[in-house]
Protein backbone atom coordinates (compact mmCIF):
# COMPACT_ATOMS: atom_id res chain seq x y z
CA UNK A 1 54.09 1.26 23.26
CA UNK A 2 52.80 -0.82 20.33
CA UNK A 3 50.18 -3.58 20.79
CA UNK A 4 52.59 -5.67 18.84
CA UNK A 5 55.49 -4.63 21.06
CA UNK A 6 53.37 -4.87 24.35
CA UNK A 7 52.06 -9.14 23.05
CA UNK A 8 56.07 -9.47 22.44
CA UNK A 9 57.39 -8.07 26.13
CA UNK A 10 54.30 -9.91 28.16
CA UNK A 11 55.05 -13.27 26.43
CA UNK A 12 59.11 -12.83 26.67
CA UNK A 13 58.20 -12.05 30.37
CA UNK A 14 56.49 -15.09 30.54
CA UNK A 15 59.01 -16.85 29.14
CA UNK A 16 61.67 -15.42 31.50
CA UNK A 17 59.68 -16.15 34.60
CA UNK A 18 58.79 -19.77 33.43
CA UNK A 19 62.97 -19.91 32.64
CA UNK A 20 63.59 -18.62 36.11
CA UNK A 21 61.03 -20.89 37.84
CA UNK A 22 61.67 -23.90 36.66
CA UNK A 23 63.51 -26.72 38.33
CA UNK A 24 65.13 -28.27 35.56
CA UNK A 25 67.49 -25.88 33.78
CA UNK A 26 66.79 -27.77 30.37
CA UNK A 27 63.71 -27.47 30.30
CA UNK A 28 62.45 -26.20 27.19
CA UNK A 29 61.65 -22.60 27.21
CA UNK A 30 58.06 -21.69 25.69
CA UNK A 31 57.70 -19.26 22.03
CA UNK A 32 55.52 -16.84 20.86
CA UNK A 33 54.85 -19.34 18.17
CA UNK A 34 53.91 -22.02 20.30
CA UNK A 35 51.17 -20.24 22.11
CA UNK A 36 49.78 -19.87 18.28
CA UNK A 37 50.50 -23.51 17.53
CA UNK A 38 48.50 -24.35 20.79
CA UNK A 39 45.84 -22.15 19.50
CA UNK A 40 45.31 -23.40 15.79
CA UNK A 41 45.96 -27.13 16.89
CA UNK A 42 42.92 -26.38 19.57
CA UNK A 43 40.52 -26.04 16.33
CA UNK A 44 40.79 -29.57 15.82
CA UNK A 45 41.44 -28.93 11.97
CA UNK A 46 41.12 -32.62 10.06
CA UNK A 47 43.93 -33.72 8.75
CA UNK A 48 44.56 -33.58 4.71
CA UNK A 49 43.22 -37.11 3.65
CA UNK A 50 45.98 -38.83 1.17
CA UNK A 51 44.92 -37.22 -2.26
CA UNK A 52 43.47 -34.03 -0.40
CA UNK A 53 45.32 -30.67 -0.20
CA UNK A 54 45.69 -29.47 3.49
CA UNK A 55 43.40 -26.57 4.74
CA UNK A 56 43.95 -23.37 4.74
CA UNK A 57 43.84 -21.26 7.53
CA UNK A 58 44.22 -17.33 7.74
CA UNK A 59 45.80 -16.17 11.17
CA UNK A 60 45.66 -12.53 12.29
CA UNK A 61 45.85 -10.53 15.24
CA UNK A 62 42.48 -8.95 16.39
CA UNK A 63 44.16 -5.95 16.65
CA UNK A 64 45.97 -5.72 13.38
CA UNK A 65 49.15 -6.02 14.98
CA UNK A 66 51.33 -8.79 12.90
CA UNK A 67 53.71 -11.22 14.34
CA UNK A 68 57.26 -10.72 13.19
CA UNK A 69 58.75 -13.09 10.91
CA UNK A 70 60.79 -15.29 12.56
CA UNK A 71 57.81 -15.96 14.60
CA UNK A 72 55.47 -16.56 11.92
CA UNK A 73 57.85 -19.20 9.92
CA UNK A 74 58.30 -20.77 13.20
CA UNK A 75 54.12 -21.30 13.60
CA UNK A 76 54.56 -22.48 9.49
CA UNK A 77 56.93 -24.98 10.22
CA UNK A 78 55.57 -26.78 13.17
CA UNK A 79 51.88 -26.63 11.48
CA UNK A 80 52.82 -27.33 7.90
CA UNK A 81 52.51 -31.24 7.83
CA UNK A 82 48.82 -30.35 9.04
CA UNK A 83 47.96 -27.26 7.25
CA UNK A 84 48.76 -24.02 5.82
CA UNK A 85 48.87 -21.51 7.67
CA UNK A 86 49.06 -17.88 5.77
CA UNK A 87 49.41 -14.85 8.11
CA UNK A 88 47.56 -12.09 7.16
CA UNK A 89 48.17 -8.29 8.93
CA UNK A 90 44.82 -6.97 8.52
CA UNK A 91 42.10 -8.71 9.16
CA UNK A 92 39.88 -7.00 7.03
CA UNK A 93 41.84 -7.91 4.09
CA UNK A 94 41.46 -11.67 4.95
CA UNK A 95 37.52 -11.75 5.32
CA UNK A 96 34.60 -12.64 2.70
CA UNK A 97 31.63 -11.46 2.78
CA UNK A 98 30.18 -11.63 -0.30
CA UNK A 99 27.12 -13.94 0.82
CA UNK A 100 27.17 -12.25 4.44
CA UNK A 101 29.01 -15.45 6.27
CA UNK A 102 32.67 -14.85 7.08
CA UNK A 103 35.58 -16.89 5.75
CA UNK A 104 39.22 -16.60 4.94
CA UNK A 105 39.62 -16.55 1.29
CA UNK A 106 39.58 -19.82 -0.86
CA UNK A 107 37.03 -20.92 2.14
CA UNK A 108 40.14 -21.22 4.46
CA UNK A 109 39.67 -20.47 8.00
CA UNK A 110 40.34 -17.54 9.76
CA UNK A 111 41.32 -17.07 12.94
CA UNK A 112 41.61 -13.99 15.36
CA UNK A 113 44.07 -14.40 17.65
CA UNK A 114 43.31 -11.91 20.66
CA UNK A 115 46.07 -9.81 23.06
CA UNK A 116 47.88 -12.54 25.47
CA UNK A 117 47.37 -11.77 29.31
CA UNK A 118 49.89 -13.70 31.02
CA UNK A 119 49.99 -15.13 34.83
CA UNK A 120 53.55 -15.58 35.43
CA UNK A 121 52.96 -16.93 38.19
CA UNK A 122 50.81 -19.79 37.44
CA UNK A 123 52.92 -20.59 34.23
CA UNK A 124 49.62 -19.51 32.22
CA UNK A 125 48.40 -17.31 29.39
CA UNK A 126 44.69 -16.32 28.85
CA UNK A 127 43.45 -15.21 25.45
CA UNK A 128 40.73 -14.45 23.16
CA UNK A 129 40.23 -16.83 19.71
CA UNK A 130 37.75 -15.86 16.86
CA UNK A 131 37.63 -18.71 14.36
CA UNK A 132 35.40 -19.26 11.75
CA UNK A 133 35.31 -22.19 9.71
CA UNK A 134 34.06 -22.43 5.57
CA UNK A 135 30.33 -22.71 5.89
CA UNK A 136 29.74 -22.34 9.35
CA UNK A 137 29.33 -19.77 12.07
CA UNK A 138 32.21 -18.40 13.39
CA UNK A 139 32.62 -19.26 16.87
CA UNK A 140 34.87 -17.78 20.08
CA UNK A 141 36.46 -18.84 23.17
CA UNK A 142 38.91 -17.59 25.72
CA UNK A 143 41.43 -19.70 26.08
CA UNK A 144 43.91 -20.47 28.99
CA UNK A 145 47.32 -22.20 28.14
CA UNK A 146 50.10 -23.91 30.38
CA UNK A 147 53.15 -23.00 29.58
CA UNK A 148 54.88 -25.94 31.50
CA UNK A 149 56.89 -27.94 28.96
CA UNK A 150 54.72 -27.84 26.13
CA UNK A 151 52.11 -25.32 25.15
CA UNK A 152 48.76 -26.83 25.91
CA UNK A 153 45.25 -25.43 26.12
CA UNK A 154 44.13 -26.87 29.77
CA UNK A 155 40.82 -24.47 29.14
CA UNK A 156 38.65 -23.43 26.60
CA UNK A 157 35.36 -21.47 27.54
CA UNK A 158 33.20 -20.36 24.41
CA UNK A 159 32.09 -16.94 23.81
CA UNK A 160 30.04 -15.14 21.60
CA UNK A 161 32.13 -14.16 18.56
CA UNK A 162 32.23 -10.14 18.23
CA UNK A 163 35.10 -9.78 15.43
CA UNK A 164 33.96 -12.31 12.84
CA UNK A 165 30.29 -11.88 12.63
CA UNK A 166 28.28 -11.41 10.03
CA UNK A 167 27.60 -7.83 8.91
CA UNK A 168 23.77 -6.64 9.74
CA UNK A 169 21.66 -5.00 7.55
CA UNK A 170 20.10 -1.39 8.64
């Protein structure tokens, strides 16, 4: 089994089991895309000021393992009043190193979003986020999200990034 496949069956498991569990049949059932959402609103990205264009930011999977489509215009269309959001499906392809720090192209950001381990039965999803921002270090947390109604991060603990770090010199 794929990684892409395996992400896709533990967060439509997770969606099942929050469907089955809940008490109010209308709830909302939680996406793929939203756990992404949760993740790239998490950054705390400012805003596009009036004149400004809005930033850019470069999402792929640490393992190289795209999202499908539909998932990926979903993530574009709840983000896009915010920023842009590109998906790239290697990671190398998206990285800059010319002067040794790491950054999307056109100094967007680029984030790494990590394999989804889901607790079904606390309603939550724990993964690993590499971000790194134009002119800065790139930084990484694991990150747990509720799945209850919304997608929300309820906790963020910061690691040391290992994906998006600067190459060293022999």
């Amino acid at each position: 089994m794929t990684r892409a496949v395996a992400r896709s069956v533990a967060l439509l498991a997770l969606v099942a089991c929050a469907a089955c569990e809940s008490s109010d049949p209308n709830d909302d059932e939680p996406s793929a895309a939203s756990v992404y959402v949760a993740v790239i609103r998490h950054l705390d990205i400012a805003p596009p000021g009036a004149d400004e264009e809005r930033p850019i930011v470069y999402v792929a999977d640490m393992n190289s393992d795209p999202l499908d489509l539909e998932t990926q215009v979903e993530v574009i269309g709840e983000l896009e009043a915010d920023v842009d959001v590109r998906f790239v499906d290697d990671i190398e392809a998206a990285v800059d190193t010319d002067d040794g720090a790491m950054a999307g192209p056109d100094d967007g950001w680029l984030v790494a979003v990590g394999t989804p381990v889901v607790d079904a039965q606390a309603d939550l999803i724990t993964l690993r986020v590499e971000a790194s921002e134009p002119d800065d270090e790139p930084i990484a947390w694991q990150v747990r999200l509720d799945v209850h109604d919304d997608v929300t991060v309820v906790e963020s603990e910061e690691l040391d990034a290992e994906l998006l770090v600067p190459p060293v010199s022999p």
